[in-house]
C-alpha atoms as a PDB file:
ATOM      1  CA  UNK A   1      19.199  -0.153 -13.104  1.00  0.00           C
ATOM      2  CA  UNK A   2      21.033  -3.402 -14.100  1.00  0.00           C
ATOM      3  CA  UNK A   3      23.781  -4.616 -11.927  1.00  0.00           C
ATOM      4  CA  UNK A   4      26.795  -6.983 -12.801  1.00  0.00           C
ATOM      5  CA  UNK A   5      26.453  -9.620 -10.101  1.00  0.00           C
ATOM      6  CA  UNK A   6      23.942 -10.590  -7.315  1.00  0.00           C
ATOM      7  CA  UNK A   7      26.708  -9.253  -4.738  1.00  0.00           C
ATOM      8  CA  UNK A   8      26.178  -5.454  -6.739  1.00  0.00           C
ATOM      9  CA  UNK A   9      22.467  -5.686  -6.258  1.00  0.00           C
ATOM     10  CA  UNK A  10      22.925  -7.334  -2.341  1.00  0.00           C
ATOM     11  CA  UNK A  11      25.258  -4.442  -1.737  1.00  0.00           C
ATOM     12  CA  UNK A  12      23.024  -1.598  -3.410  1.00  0.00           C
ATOM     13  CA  UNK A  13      19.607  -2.810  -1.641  1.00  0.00           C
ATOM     14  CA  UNK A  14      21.802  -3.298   1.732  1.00  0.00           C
ATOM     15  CA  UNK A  15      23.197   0.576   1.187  1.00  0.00           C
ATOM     16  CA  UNK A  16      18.979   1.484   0.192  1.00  0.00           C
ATOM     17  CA  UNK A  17      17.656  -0.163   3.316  1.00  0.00           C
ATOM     18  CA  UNK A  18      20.567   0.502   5.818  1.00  0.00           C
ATOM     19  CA  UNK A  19      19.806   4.477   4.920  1.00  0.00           C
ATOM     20  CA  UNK A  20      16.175   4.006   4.930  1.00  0.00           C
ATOM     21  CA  UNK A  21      16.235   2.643   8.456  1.00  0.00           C
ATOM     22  CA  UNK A  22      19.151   5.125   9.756  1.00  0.00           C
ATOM     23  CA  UNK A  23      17.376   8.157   9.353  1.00  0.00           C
ATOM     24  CA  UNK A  24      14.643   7.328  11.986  1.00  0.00           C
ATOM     25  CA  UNK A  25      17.989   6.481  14.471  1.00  0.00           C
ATOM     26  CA  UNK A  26      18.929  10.100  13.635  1.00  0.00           C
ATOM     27  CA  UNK A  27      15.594  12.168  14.129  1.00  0.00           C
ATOM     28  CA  UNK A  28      15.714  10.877  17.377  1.00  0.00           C
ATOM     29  CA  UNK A  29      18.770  11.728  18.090  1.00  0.00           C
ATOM     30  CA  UNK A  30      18.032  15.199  17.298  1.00  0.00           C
ATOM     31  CA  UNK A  31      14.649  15.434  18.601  1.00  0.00           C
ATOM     32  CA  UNK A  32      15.017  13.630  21.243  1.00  0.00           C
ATOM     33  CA  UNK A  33      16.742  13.587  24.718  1.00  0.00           C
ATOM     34  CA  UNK A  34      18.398  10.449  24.861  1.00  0.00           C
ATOM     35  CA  UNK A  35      22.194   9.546  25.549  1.00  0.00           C
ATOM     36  CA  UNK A  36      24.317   9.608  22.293  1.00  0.00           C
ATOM     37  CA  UNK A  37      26.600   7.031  23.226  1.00  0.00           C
ATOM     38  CA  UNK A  38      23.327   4.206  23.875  1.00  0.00           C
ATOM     39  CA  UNK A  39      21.690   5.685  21.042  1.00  0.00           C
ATOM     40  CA  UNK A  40      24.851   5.327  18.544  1.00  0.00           C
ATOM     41  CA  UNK A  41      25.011   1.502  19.697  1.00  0.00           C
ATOM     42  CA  UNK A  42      21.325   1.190  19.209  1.00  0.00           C
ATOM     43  CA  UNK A  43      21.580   2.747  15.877  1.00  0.00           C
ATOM     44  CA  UNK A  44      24.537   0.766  14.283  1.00  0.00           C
ATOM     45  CA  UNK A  45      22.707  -2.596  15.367  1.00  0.00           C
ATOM     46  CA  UNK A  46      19.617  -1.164  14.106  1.00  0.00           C
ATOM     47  CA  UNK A  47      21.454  -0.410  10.693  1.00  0.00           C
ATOM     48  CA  UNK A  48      23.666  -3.899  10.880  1.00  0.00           C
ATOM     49  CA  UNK A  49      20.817  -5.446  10.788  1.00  0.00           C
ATOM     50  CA  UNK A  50      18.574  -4.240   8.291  1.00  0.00           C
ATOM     51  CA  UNK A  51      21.044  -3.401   6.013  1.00  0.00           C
ATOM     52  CA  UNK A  52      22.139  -7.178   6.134  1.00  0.00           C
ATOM     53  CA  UNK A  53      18.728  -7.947   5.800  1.00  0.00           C
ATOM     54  CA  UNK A  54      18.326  -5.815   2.414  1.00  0.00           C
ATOM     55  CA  UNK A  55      21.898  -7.611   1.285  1.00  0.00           C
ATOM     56  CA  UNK A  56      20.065 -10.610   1.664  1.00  0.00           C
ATOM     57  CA  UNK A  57      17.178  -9.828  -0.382  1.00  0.00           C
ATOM     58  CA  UNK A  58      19.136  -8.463  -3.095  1.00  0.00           C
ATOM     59  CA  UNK A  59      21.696 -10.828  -3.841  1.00  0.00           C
ATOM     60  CA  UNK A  60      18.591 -13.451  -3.727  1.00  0.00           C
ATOM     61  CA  UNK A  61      16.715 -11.323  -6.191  1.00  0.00           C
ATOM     62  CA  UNK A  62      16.458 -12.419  -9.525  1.00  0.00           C
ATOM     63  CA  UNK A  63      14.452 -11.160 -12.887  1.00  0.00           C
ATOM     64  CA  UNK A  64      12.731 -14.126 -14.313  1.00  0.00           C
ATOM     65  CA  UNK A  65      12.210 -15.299 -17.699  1.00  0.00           C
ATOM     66  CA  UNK A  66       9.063 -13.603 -19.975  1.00  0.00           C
ATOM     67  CA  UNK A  67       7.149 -17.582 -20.453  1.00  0.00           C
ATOM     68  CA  UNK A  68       5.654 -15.483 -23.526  1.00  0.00           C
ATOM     69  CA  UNK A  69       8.840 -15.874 -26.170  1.00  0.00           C
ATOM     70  CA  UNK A  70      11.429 -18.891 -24.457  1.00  0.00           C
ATOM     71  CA  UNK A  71      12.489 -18.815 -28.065  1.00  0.00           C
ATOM     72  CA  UNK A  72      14.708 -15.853 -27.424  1.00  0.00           C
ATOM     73  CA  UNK A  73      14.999 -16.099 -23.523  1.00  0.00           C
ATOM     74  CA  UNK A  74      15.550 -20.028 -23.432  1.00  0.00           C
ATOM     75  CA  UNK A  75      13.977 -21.930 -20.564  1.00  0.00           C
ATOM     76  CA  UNK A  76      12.068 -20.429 -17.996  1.00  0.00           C
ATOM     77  CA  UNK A  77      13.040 -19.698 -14.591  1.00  0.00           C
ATOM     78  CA  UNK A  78      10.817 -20.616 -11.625  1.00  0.00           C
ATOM     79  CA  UNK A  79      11.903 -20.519  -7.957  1.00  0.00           C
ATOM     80  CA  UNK A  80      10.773 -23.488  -5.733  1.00  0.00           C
ATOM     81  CA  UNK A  81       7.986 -22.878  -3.468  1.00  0.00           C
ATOM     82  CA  UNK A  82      10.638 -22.473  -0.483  1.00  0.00           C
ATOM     83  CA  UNK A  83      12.996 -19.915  -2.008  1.00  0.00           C
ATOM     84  CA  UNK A  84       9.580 -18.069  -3.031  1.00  0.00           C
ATOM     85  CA  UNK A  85       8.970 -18.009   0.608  1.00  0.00           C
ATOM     86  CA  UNK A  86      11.544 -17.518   2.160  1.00  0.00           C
ATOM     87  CA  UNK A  87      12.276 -14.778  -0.216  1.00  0.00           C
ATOM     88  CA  UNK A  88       8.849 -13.226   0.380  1.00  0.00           C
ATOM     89  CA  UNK A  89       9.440 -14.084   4.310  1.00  0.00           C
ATOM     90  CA  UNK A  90      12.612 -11.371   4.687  1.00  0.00           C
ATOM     91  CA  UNK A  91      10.970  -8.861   1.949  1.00  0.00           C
ATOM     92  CA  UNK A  92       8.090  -8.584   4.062  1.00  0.00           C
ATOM     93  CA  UNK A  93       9.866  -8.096   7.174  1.00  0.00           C
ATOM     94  CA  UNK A  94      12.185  -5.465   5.590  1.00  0.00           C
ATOM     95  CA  UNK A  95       8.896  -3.669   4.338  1.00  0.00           C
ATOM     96  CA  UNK A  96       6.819  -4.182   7.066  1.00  0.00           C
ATOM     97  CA  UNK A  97       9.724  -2.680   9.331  1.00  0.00           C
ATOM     98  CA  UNK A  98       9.737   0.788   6.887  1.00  0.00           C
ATOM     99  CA  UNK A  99       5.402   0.898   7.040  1.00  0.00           C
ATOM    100  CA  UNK A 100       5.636   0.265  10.685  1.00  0.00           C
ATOM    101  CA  UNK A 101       8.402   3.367  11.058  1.00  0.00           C
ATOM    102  CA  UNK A 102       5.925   5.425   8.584  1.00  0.00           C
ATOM    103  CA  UNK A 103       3.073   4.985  11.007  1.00  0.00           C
ATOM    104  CA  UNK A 104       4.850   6.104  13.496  1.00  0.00           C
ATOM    105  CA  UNK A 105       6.183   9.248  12.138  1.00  0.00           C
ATOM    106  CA  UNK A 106       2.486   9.956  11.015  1.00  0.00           C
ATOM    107  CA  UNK A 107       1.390   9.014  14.772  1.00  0.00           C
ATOM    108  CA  UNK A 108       4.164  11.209  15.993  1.00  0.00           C
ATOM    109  CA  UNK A 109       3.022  13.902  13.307  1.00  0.00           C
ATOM    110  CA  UNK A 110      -0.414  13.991  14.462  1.00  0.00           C
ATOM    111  CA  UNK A 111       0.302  13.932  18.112  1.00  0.00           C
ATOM    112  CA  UNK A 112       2.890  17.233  17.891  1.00  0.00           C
ATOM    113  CA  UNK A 113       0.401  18.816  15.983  1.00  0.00           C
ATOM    114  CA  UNK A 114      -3.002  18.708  18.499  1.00  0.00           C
ATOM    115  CA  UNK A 115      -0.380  19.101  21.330  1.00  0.00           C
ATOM    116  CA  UNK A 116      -1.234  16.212  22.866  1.00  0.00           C
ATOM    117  CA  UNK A 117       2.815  15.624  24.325  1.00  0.00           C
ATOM    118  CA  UNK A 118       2.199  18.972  26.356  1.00  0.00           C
ATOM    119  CA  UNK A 119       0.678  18.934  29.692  1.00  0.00           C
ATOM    120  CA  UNK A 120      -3.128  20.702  29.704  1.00  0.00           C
ATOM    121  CA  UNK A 121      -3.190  23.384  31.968  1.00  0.00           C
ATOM    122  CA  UNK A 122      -6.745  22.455  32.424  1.00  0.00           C
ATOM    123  CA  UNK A 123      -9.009  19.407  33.611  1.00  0.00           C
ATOM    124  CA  UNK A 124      -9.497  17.188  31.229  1.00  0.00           C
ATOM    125  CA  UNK A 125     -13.338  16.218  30.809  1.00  0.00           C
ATOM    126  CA  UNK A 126     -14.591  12.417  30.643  1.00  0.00           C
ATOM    127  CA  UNK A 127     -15.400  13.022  27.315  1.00  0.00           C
ATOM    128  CA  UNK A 128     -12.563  14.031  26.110  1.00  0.00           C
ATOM    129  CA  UNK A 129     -11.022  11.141  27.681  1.00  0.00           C
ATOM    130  CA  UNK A 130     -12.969   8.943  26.269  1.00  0.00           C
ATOM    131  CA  UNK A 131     -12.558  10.549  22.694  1.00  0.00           C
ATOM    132  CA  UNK A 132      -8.908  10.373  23.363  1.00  0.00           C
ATOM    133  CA  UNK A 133      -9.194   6.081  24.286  1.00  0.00           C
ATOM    134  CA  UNK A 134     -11.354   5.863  21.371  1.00  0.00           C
ATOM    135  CA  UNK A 135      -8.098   7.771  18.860  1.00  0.00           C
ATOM    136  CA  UNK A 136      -5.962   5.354  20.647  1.00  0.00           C
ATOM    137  CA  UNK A 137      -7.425   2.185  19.791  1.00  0.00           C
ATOM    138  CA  UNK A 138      -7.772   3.698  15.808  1.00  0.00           C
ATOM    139  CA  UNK A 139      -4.307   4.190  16.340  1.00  0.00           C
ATOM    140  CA  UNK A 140      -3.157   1.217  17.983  1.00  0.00           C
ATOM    141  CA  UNK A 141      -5.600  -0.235  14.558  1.00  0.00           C
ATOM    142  CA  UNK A 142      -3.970   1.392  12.392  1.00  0.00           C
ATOM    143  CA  UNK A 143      -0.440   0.525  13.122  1.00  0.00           C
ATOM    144  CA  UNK A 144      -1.155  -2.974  13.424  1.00  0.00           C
ATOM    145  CA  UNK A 145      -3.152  -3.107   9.894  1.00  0.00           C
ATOM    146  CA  UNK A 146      -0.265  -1.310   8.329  1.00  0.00           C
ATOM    147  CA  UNK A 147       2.403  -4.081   9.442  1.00  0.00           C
ATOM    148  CA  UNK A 148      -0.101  -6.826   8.953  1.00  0.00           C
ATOM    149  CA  UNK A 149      -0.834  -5.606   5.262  1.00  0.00           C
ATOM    150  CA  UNK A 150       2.690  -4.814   4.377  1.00  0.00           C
ATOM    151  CA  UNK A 151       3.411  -8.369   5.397  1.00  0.00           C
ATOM    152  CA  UNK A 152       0.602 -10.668   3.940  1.00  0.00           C
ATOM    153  CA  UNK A 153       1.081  -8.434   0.376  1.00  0.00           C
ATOM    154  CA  UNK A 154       4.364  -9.299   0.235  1.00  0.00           C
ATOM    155  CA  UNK A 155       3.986 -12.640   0.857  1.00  0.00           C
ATOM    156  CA  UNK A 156       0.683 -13.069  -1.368  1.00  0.00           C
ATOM    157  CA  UNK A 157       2.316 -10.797  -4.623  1.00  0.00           C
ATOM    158  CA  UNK A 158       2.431 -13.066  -7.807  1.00  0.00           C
ATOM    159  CA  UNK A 159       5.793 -13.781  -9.444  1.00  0.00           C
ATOM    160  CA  UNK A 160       9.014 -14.835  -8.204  1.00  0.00           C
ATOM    161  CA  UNK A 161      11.581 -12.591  -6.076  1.00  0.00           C
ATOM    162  CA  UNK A 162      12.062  -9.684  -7.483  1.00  0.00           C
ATOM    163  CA  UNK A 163      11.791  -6.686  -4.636  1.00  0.00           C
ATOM    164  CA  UNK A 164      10.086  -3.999  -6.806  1.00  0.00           C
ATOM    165  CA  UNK A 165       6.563  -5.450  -7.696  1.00  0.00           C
ATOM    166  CA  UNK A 166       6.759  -7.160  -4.089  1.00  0.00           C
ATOM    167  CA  UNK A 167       7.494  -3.959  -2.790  1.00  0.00           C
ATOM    168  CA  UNK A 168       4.724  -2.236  -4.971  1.00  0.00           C
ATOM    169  CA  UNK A 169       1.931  -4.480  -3.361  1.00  0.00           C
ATOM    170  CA  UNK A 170       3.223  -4.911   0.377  1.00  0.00           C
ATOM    171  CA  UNK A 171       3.093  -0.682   0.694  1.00  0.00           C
ATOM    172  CA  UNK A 172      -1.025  -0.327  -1.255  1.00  0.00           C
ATOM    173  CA  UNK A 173      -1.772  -3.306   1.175  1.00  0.00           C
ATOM    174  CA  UNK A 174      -0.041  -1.104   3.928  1.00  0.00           C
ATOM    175  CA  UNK A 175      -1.735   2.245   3.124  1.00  0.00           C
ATOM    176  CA  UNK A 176      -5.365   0.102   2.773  1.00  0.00           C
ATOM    177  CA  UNK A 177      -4.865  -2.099   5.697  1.00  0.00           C
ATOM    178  CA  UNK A 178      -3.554   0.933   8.191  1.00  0.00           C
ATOM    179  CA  UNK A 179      -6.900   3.367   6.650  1.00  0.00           C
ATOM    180  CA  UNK A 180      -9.417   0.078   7.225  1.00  0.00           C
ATOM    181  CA  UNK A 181      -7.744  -1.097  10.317  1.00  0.00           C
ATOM    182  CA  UNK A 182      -8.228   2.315  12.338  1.00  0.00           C
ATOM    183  CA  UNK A 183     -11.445   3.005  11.438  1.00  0.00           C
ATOM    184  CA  UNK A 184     -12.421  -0.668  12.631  1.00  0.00           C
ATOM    185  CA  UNK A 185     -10.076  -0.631  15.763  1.00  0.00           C
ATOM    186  CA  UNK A 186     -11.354   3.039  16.793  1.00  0.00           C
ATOM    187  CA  UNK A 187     -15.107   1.260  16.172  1.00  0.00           C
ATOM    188  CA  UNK A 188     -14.640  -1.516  18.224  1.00  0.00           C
ATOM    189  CA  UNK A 189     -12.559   0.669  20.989  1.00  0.00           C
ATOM    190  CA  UNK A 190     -15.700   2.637  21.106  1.00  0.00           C
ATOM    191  CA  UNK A 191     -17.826  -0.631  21.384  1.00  0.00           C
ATOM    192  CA  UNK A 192     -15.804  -2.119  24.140  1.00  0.00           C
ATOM    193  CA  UNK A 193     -15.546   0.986  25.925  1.00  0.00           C
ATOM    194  CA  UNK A 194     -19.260   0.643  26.582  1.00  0.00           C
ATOM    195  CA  UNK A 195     -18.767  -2.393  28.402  1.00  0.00           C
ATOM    196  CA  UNK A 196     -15.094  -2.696  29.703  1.00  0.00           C
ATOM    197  CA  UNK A 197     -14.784   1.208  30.099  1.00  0.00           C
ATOM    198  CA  UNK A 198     -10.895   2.497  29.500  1.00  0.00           C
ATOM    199  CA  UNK A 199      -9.365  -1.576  29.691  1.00  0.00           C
ATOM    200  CA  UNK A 200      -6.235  -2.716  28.438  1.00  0.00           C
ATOM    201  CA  UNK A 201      -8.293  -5.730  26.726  1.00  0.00           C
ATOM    202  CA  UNK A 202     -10.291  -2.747  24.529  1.00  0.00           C
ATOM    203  CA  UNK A 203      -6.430  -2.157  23.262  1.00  0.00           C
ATOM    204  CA  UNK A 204      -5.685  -5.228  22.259  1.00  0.00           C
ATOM    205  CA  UNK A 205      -8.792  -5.896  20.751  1.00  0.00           C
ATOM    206  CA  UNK A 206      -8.183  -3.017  19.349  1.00  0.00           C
ATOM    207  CA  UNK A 207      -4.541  -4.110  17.485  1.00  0.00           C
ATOM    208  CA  UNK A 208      -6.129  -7.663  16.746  1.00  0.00           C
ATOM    209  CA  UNK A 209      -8.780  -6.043  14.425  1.00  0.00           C
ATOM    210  CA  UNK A 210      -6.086  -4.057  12.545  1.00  0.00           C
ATOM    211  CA  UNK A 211      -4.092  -6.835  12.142  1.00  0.00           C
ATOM    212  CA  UNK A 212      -6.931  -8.643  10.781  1.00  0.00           C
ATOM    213  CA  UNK A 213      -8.125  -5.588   8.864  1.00  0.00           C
ATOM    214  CA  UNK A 214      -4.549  -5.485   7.178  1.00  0.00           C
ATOM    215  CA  UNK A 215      -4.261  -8.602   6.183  1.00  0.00           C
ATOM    216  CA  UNK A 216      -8.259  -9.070   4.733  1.00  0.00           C
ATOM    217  CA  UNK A 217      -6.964  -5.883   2.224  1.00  0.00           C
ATOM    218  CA  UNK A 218      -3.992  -8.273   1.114  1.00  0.00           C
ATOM    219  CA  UNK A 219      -6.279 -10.551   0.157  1.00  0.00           C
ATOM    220  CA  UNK A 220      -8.483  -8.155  -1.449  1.00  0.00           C
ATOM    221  CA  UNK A 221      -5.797  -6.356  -3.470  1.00  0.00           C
ATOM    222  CA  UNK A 222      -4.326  -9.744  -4.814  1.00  0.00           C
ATOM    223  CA  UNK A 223      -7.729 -10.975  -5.880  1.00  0.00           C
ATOM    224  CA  UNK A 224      -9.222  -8.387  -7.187  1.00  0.00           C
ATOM    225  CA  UNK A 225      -6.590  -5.737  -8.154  1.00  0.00           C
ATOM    226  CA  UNK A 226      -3.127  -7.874  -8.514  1.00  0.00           C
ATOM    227  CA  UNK A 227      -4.894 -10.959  -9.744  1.00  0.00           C
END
């Protein structure tokens, strides 16, 4: 899609991103139970927000010239270091916001689906505790690695700003930092529960190794696949 001006493409990735973010607003407001008139304020600062957000990134978008013929494309344009991060600064947090509403649905997903929202109308054994802190920590992993590697591939994808190869990066970062990130976090929640038992420090252990798993496959996928 080419657009006319940089205030077309603001207002077209601010329309994207405002939807995008809405729609989570609006399964809760018909899933869940809380008052419509909080949850309408909540939702149009939610949507303000981010949809100013993704104006922001796409009015400051530009293509750049192919270096391969500047006989037909003239010179070649190269954003200073600052614009590049600054650019790459709100990109990430726009995309980092959308992987870290994706985990949750998943989360959210899984948890409907094994029941674990109802009440058990049985005792619930130590081990299945235990198997349940253990999921918990992978999941606290997870989300954590997911944010982490949405952010640090955005901010480590070559080029200048343009939001789709950005974009492209920051979400395979996501999907491998949220896969490496709970399976370490629900490894070191079962290592920690060995010697803390069921702490809040095995939890936040637990989010710091996903965050750190996340942003080790950002660094992976831009040196050895996006190099």
């Amino acid at each position: 899609m080419r657009f006319r001006s940089a205030w077309s493409r603001g207002l077209c990735y601010g329309g994207i991103f405002a939807v995008a973010i809405g729609v989570f607003p609006l399964a809760a407001a018909v899933f869940g139970n809380a008052p419509l008139g909080e949850l309408a304020l909540a939702s149009g600062l939610i949507v303000f927000f981010w949809g100013g957000l993704g104006f922001l990134a796409g009015y400051a978008s530009h293509a750049e010239t192919n270096p391969q013929s500047p006989a037909e494309h003239g010179t070649i344009e190269q954003p200073s270091l600052f614009k590049r991060l600054l650019y790459r600064f709100v990109a990430g947090l726009l995309l980092s916001y959308l992987a870290a509403m994706l985990a949750s649905g998943v989360l959210y997903a899984v948890v409907m689906g094994i029941g674990l929202d109802e009440t058990p109308a049985r005792r619930v054994t130590e081990r299945e505790l235990r198997l349940l802190f253990v999921a918990t920590c992978g999941a606290f992993g997870m989300y954590t690695g997911a944010i982490a590697g949405c952010w640090a591939g955005a901010m480590l994808t070559r080029g200048g700003n343009v939001l789709r190869p950005i974009a492209k990066v920051a979400f395979l970062s996501s999907l491998l930092g949220g896969l490496v990130g709970g399976w370490l976090a629900a490894l070191v929640g079962q290592a920690l529960l060995q010697f803390l038992g069921k702490d809040d420090r095995a939890l936040i252990a637990a989010a710091v190794a996903g965050g750190i798993a996340g942003i080790a496959a950002a660094v992976f996928l831009r040196a050895r696949v996006f190099r």
